[in-house]
C-alpha atoms as a PDB file:
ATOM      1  CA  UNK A   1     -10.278 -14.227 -23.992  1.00  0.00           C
ATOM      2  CA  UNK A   2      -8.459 -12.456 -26.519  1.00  0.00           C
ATOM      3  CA  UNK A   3      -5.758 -13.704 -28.708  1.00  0.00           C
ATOM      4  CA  UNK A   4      -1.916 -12.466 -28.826  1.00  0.00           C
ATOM      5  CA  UNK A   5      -2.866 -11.184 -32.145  1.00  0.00           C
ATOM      6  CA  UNK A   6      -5.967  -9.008 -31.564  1.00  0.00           C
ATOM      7  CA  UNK A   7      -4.396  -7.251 -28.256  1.00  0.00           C
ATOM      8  CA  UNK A   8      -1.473  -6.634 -30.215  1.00  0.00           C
ATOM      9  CA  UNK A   9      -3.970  -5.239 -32.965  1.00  0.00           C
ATOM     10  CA  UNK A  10      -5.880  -3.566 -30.321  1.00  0.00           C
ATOM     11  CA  UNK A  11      -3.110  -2.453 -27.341  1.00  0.00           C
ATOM     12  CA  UNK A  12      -0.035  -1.026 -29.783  1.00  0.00           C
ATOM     13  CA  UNK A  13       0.781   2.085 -31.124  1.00  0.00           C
ATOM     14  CA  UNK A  14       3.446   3.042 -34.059  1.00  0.00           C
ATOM     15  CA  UNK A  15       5.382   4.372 -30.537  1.00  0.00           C
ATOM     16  CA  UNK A  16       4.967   0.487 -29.779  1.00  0.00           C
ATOM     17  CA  UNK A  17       8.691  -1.365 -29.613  1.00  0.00           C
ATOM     18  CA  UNK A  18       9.290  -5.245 -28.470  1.00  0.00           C
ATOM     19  CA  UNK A  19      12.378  -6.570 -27.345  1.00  0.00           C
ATOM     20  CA  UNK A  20      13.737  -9.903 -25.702  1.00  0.00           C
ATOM     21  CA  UNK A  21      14.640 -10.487 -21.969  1.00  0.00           C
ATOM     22  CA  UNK A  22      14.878 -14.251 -20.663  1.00  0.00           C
ATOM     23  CA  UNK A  23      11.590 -15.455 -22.933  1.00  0.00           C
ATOM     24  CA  UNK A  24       9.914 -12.407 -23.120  1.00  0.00           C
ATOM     25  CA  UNK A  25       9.315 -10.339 -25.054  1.00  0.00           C
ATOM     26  CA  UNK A  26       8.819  -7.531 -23.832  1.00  0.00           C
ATOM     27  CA  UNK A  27       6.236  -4.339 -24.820  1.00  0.00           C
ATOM     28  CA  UNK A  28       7.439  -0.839 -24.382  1.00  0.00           C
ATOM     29  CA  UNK A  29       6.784   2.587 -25.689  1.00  0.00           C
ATOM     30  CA  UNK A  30       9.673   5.025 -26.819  1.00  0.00           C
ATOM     31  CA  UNK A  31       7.896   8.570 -27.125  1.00  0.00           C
ATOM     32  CA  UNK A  32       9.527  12.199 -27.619  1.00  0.00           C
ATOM     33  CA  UNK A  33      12.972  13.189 -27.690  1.00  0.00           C
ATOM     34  CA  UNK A  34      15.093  14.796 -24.456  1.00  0.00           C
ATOM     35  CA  UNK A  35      16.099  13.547 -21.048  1.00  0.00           C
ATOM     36  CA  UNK A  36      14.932   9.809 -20.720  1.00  0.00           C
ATOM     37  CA  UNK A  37      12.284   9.341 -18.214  1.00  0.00           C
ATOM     38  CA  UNK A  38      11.148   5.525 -17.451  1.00  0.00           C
ATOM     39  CA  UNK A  39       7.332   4.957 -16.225  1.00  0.00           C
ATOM     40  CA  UNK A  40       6.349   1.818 -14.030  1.00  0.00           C
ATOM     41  CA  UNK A  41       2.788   0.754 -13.884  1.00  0.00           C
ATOM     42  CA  UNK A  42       1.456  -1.331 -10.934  1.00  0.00           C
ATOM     43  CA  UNK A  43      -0.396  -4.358 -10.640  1.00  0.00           C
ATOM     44  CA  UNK A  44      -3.447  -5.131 -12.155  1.00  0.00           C
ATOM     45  CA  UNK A  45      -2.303  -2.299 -14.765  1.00  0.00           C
ATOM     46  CA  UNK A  46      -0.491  -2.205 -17.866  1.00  0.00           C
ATOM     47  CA  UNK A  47       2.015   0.896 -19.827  1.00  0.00           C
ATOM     48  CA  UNK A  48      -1.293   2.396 -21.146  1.00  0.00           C
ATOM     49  CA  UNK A  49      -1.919   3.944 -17.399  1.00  0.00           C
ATOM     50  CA  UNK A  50       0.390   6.562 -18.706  1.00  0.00           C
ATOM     51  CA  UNK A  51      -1.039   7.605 -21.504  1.00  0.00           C
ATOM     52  CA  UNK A  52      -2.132  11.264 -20.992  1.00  0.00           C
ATOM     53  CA  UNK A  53       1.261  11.444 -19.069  1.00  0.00           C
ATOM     54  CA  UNK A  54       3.253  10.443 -21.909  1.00  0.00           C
ATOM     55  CA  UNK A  55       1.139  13.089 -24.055  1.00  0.00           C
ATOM     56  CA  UNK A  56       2.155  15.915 -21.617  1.00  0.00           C
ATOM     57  CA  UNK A  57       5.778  15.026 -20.872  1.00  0.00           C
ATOM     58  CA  UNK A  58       6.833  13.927 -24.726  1.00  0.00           C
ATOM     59  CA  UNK A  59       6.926  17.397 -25.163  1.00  0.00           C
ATOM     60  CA  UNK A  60      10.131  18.197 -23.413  1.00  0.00           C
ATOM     61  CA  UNK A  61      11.191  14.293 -22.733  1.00  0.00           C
ATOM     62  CA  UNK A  62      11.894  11.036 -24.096  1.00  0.00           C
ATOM     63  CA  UNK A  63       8.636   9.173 -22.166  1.00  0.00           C
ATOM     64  CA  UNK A  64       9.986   5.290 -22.145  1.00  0.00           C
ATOM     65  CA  UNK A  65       6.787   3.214 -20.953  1.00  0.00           C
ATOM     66  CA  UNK A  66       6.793  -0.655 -20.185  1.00  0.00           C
ATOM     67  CA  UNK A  67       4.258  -3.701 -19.306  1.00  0.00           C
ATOM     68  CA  UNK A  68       6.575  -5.409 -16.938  1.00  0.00           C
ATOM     69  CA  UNK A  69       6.406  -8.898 -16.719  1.00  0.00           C
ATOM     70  CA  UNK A  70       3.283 -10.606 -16.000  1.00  0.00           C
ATOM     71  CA  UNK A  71       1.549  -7.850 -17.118  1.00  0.00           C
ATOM     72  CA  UNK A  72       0.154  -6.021 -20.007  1.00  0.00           C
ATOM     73  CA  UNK A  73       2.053  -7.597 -23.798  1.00  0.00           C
ATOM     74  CA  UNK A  74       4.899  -8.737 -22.210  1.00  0.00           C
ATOM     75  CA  UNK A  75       3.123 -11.681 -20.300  1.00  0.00           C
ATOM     76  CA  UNK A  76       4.711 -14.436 -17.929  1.00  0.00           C
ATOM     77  CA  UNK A  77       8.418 -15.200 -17.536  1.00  0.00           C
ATOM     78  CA  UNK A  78       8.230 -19.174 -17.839  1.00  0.00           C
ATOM     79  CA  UNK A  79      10.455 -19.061 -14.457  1.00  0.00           C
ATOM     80  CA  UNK A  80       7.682 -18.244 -12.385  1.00  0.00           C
ATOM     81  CA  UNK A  81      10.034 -15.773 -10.381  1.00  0.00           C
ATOM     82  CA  UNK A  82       7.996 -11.980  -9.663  1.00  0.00           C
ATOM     83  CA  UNK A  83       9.860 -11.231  -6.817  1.00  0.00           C
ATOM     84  CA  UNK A  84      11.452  -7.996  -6.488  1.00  0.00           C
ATOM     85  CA  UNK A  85      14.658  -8.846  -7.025  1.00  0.00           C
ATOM     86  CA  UNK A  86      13.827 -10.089 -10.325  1.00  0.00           C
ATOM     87  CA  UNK A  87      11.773  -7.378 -11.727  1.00  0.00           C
ATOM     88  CA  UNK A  88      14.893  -5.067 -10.906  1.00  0.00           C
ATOM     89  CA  UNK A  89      17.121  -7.282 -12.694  1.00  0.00           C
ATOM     90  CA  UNK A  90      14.840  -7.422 -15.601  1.00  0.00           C
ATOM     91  CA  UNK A  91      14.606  -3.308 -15.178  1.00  0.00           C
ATOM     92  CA  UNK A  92      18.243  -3.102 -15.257  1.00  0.00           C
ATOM     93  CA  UNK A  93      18.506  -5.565 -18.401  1.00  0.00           C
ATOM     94  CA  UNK A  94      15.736  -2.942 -20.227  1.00  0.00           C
ATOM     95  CA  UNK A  95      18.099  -0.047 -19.431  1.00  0.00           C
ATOM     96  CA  UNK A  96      21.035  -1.946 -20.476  1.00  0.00           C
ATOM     97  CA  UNK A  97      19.680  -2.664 -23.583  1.00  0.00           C
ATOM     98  CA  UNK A  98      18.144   0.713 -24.719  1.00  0.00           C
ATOM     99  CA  UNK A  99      21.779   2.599 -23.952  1.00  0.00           C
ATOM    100  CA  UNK A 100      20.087   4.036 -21.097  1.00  0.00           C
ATOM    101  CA  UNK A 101      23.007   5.323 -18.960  1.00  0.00           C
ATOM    102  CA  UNK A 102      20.867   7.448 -16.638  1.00  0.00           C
ATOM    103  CA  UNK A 103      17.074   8.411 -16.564  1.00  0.00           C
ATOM    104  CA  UNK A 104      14.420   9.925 -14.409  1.00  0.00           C
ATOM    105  CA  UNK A 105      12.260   7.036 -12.935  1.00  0.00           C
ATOM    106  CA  UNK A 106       8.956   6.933 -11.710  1.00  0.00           C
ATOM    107  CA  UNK A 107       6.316   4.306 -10.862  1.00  0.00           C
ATOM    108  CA  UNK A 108       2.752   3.645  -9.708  1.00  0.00           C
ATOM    109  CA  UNK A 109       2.088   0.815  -6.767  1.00  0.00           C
ATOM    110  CA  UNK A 110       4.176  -1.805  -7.383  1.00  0.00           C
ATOM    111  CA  UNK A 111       5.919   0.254 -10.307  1.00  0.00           C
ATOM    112  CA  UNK A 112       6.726   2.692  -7.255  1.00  0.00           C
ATOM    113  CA  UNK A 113       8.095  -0.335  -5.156  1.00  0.00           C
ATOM    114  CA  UNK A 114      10.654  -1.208  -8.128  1.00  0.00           C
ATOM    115  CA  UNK A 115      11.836   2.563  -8.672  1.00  0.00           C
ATOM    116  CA  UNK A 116      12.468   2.897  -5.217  1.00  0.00           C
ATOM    117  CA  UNK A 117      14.821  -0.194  -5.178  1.00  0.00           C
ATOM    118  CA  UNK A 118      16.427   0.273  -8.459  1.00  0.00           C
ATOM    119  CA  UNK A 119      17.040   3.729  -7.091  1.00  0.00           C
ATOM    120  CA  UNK A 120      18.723   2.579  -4.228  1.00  0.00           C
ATOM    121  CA  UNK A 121      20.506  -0.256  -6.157  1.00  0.00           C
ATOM    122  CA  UNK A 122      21.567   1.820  -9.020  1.00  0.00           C
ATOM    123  CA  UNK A 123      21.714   5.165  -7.854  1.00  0.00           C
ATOM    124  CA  UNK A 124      24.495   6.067 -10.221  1.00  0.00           C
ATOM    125  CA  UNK A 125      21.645   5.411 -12.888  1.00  0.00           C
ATOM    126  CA  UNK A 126      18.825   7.878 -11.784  1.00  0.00           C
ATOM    127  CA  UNK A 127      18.330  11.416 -11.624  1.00  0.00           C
ATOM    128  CA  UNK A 128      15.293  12.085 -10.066  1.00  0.00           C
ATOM    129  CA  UNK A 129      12.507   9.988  -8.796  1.00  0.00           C
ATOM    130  CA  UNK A 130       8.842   9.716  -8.492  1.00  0.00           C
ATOM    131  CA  UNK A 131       6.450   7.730  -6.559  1.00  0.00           C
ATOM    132  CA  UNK A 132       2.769   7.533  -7.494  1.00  0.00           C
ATOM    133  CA  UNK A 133       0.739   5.797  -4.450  1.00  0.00           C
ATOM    134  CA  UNK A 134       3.732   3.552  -4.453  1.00  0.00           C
ATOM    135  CA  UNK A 135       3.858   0.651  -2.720  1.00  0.00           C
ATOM    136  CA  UNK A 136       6.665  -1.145  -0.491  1.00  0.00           C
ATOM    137  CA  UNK A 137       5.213  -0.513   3.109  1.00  0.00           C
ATOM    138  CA  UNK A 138       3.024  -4.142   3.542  1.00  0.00           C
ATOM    139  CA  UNK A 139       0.120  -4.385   5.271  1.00  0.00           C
ATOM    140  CA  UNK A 140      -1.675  -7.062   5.404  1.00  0.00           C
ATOM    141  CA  UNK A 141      -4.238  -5.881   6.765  1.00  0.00           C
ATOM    142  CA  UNK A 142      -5.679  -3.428   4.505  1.00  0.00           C
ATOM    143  CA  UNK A 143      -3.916  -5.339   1.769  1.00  0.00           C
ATOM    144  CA  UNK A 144      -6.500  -5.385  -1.541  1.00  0.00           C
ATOM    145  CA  UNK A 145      -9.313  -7.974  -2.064  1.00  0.00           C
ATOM    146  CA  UNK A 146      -7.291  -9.049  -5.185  1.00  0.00           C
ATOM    147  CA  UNK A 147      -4.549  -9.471  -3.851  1.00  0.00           C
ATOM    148  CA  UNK A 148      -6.149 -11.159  -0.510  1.00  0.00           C
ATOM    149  CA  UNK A 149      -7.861 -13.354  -2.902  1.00  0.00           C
ATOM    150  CA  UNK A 150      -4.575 -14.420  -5.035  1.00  0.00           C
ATOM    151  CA  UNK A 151      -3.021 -15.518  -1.821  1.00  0.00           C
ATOM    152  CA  UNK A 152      -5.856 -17.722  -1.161  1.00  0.00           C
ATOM    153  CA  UNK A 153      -5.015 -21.714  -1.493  1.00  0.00           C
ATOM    154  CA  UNK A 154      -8.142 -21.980  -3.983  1.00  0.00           C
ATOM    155  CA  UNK A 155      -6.646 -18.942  -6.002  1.00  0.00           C
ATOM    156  CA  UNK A 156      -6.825 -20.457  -9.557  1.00  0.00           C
ATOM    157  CA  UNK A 157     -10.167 -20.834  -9.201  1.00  0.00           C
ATOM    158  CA  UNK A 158     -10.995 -18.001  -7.516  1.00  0.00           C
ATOM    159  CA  UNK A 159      -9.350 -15.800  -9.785  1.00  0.00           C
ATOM    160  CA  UNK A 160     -11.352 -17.523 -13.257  1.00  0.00           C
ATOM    161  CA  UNK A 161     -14.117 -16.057 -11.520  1.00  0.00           C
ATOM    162  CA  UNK A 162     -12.587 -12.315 -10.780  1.00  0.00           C
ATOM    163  CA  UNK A 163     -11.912 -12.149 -14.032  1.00  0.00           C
ATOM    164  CA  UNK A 164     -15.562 -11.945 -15.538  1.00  0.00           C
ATOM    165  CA  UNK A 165     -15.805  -8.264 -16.679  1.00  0.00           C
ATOM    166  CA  UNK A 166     -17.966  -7.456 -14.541  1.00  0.00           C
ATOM    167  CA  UNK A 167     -16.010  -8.126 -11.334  1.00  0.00           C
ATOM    168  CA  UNK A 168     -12.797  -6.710 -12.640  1.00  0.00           C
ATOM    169  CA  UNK A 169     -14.856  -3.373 -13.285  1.00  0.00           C
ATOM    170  CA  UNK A 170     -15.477  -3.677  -9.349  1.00  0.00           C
ATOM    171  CA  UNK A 171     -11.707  -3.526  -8.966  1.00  0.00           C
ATOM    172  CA  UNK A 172     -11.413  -0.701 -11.055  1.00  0.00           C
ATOM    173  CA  UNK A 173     -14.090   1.265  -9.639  1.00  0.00           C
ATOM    174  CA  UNK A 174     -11.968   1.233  -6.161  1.00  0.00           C
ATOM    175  CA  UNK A 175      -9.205   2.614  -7.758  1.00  0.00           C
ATOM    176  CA  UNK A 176     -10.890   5.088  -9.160  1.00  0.00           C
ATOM    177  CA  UNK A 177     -12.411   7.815  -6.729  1.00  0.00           C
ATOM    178  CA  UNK A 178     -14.257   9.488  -9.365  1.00  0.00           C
ATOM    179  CA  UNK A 179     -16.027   6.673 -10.729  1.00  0.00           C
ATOM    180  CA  UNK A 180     -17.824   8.895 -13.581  1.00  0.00           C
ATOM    181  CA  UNK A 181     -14.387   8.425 -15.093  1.00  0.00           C
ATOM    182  CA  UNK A 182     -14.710   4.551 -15.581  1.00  0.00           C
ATOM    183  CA  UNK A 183     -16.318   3.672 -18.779  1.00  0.00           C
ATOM    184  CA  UNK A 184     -16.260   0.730 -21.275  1.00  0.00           C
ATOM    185  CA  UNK A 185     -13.006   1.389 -23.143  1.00  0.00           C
ATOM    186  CA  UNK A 186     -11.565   1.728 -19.733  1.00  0.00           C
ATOM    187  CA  UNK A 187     -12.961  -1.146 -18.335  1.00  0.00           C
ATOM    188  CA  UNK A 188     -12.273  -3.703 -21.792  1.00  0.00           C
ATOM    189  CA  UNK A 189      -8.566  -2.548 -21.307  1.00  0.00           C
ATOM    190  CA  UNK A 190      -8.370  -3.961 -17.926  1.00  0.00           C
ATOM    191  CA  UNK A 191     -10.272  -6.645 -18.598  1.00  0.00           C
ATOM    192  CA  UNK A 192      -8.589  -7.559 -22.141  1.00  0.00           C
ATOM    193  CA  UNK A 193      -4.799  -7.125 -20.516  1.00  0.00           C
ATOM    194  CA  UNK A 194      -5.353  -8.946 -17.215  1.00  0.00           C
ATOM    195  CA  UNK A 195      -6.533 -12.017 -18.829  1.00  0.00           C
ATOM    196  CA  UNK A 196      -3.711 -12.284 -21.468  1.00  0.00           C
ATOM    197  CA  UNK A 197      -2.793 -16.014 -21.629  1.00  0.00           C
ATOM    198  CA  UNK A 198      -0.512 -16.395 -18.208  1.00  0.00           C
ATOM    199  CA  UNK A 199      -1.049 -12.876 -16.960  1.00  0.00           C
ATOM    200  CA  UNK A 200      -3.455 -14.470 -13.963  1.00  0.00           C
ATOM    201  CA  UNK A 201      -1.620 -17.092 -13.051  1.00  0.00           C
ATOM    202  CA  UNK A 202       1.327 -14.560 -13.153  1.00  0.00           C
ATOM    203  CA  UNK A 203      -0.155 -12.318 -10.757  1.00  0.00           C
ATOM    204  CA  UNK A 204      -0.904 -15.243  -8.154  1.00  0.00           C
ATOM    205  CA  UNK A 205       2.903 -16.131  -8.322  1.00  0.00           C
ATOM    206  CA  UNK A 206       3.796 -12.412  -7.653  1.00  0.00           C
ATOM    207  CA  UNK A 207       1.235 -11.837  -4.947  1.00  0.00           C
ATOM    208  CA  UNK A 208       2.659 -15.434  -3.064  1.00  0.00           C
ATOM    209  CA  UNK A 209       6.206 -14.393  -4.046  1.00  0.00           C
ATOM    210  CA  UNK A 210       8.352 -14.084  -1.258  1.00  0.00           C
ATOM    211  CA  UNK A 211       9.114 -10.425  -0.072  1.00  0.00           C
ATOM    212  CA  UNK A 212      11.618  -8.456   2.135  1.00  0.00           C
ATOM    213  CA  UNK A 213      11.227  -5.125   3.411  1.00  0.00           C
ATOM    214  CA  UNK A 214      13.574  -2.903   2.426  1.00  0.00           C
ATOM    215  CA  UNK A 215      11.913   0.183   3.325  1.00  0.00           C
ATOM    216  CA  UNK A 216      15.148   1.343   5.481  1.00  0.00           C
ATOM    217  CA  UNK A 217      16.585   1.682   2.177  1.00  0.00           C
ATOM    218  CA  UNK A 218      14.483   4.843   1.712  1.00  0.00           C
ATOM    219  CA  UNK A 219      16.779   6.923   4.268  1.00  0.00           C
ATOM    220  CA  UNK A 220      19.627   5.803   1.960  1.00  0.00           C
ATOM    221  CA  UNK A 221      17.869   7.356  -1.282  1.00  0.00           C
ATOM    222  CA  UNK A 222      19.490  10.868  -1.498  1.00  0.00           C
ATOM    223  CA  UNK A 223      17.899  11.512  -5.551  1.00  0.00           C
ATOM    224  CA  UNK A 224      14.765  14.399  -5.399  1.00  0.00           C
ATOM    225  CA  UNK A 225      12.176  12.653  -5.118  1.00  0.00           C
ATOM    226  CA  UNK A 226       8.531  13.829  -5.859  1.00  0.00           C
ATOM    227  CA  UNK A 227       5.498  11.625  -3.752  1.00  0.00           C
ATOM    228  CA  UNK A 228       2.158  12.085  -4.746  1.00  0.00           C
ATOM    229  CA  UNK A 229      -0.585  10.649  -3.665  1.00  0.00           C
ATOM    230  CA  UNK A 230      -4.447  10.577  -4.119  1.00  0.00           C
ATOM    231  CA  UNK A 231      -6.262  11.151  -0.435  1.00  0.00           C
ATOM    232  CA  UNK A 232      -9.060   8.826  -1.327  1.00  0.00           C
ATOM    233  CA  UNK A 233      -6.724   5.862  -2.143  1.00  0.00           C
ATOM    234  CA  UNK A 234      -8.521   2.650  -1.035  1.00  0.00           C
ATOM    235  CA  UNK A 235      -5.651   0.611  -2.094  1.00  0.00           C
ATOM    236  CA  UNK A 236      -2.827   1.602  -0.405  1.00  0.00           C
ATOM    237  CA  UNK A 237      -3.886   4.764   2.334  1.00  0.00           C
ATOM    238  CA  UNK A 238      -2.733   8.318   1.785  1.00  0.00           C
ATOM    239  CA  UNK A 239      -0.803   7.024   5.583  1.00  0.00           C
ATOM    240  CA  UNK A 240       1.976   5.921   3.605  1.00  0.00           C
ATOM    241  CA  UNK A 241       2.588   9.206   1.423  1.00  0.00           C
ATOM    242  CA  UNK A 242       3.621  10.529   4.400  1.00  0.00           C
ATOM    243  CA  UNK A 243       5.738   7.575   5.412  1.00  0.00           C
ATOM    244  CA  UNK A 244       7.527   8.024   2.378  1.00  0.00           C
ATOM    245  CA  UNK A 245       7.824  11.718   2.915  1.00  0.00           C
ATOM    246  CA  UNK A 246       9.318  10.901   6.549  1.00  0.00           C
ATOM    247  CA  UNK A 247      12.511   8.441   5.141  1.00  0.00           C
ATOM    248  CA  UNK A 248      13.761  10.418   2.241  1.00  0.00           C
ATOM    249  CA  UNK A 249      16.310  12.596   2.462  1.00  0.00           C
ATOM    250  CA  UNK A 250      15.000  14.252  -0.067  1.00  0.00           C
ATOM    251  CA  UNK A 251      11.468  14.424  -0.492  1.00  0.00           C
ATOM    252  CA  UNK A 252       8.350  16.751  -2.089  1.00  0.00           C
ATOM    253  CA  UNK A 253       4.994  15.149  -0.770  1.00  0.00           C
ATOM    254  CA  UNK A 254       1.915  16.167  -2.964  1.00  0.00           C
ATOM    255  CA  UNK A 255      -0.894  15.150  -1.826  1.00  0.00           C
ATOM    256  CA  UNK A 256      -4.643  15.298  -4.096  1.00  0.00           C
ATOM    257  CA  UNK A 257      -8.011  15.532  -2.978  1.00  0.00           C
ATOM    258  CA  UNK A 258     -10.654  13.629  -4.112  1.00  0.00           C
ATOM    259  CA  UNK A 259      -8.363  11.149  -5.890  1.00  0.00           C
ATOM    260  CA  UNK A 260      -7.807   7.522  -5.924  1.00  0.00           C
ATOM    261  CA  UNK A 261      -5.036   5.488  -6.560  1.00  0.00           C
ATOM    262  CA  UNK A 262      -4.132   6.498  -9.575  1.00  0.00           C
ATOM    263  CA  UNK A 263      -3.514  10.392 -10.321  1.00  0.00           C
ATOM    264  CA  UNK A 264      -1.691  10.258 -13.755  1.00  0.00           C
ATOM    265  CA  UNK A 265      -5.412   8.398 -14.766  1.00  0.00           C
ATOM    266  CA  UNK A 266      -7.695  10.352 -12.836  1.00  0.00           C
ATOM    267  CA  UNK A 267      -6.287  13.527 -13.009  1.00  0.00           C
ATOM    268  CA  UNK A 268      -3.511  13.133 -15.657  1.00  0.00           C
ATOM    269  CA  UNK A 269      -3.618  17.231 -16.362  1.00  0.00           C
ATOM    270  CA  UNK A 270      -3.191  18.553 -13.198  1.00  0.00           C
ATOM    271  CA  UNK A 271      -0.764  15.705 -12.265  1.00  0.00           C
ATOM    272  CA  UNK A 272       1.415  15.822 -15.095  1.00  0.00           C
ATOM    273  CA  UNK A 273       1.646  19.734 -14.470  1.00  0.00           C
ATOM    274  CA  UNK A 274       2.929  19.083 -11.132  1.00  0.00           C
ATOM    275  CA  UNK A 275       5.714  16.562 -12.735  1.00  0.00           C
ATOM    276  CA  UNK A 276       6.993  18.658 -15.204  1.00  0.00           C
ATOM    277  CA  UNK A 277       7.191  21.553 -12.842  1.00  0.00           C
ATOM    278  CA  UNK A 278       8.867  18.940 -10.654  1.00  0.00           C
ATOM    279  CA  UNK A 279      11.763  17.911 -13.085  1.00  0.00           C
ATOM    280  CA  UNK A 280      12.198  20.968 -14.610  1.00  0.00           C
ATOM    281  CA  UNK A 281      13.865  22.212 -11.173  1.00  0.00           C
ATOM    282  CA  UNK A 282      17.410  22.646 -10.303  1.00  0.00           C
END
């Protein structure tokens, strides 16, 4: 396992910025100049899932980019408390903090859970959203083997043996459709940011955290609000994009073929084309 030092060495740019929350302290890029727009990565992932995003969008934004806690740089918060609610008070503390008044927001998985509920909290704070295979609509059922596994009683040890590299490429090979695309530096990234000293044991917490759902707050979310979705998705199904697309007032549903979870990775160019296009309407 990697020290603090060498993923800082490795894992930050001269866009990188660090600033305190509770104990934390928390990593996040602060890229281009123009409307803010605030990017949410999901579990198992870290800000760098929006690289070739941020690339694209810098042009005509300001492309704000965070490891939330328990993930990524920022690591654990010492309470022990991923529930929702939390992460969207830490969100609002970030935006607080950085003078940001009001911002486009969009997040991937559990990113796209907290965007939707900050949205609906803070609605006053948002001007348009997006939701990248976003989670929010629990099933347990086709919930994850990681996540199925962090729930189990043995999960410490279970989850000192996900974390050998070779298993966590497994993981990332299912969120990936095209698989071509995941190679070493890909992989190490993963690997190197998931087992940052507390990040595991933070991800059991948040997977046994208790949970509500608010998904009848959707019909209350009035913002423009772009879904997309990969059709292969073996995380959360392609089902839900169009659950999403059936509460919002507001919606625009795109939907990819031959894509996994995670478009802004996968397909970054073709995705990102779609966003700008997206918040560069009226």
């Amino acid at each position: 396992m990697a020290t603090f030092q060498e993923l800082i060495h490795k894992y930050t740019t001269d866009q990188s910025r660090f600033l305190v929350i509770d104990d934390m302290l928390v990593h996040y890029r602060d890229e281009g100049k123009g409307t803010p727009i605030v990017l949410l990565h999901g579990a198992f992932s870290s800000l760098h899932t929006f690289n070739d995003w941020s690339k694209i969008l810098q042009k005509r934004y300001r492309v704000i980019s965070l490891d939330l806690m328990g993930f990524g740089l920022t690591g654990p918060n010492s309470t022990g408390d991923y529930t929702i609610g939390n992460h969207i008070r830490v969100l609002k503390r970030f935006f607080n903090i950085l003078g940001l008044k009001k911002a486009h927001l969009g997040g991937s998985s559990l990113g796209g859970w907290l965007a939707w509920e900050f949205a609906y909290r803070y609605p006053q704070r948002i001007h348009k959203l997006i939701l990248i295979d976003a989670a929010g609509f629990v099933d347990r059922e086709t919930m994850p083997l990681p996540f199925k596994l962090a729930q189990s009683p043995l999960a410490g040890r279970v989850l000192k043996f996900i974390v050998r590299k070779s298993i966590l490429e497994q993981f990332v090979k299912q969120v990936y459709y095209d698989i071509s695309k995941v190679n070493t530096k890909l992989v190490d990234r993963y690997f190197d940011l998931f087992t940052r000293e507390g990040n595991s044991q933070a991800f059991i917490d948040l997977v046994n955290a208790p949970f509500q759902d608010n998904t009848d707050f959707l019909k209350q979310i009035e913002h423009p609000t772009l879904v997309m979705w990969g059709r292969e998705d073996a995380w959360i199904s392609a089902a839900h994009a169009y659950l999403f697309e059936k509460m919002l007032p507001n919606p625009e549903l795109v939907i990819y073929e031959g894509v996994g979870h995670l478009p802004m990775e996968e397909i970054p160019a073709l995705s990102g084309k779609d966003l700008m296009v997206f918040l560069q309407k009226k």
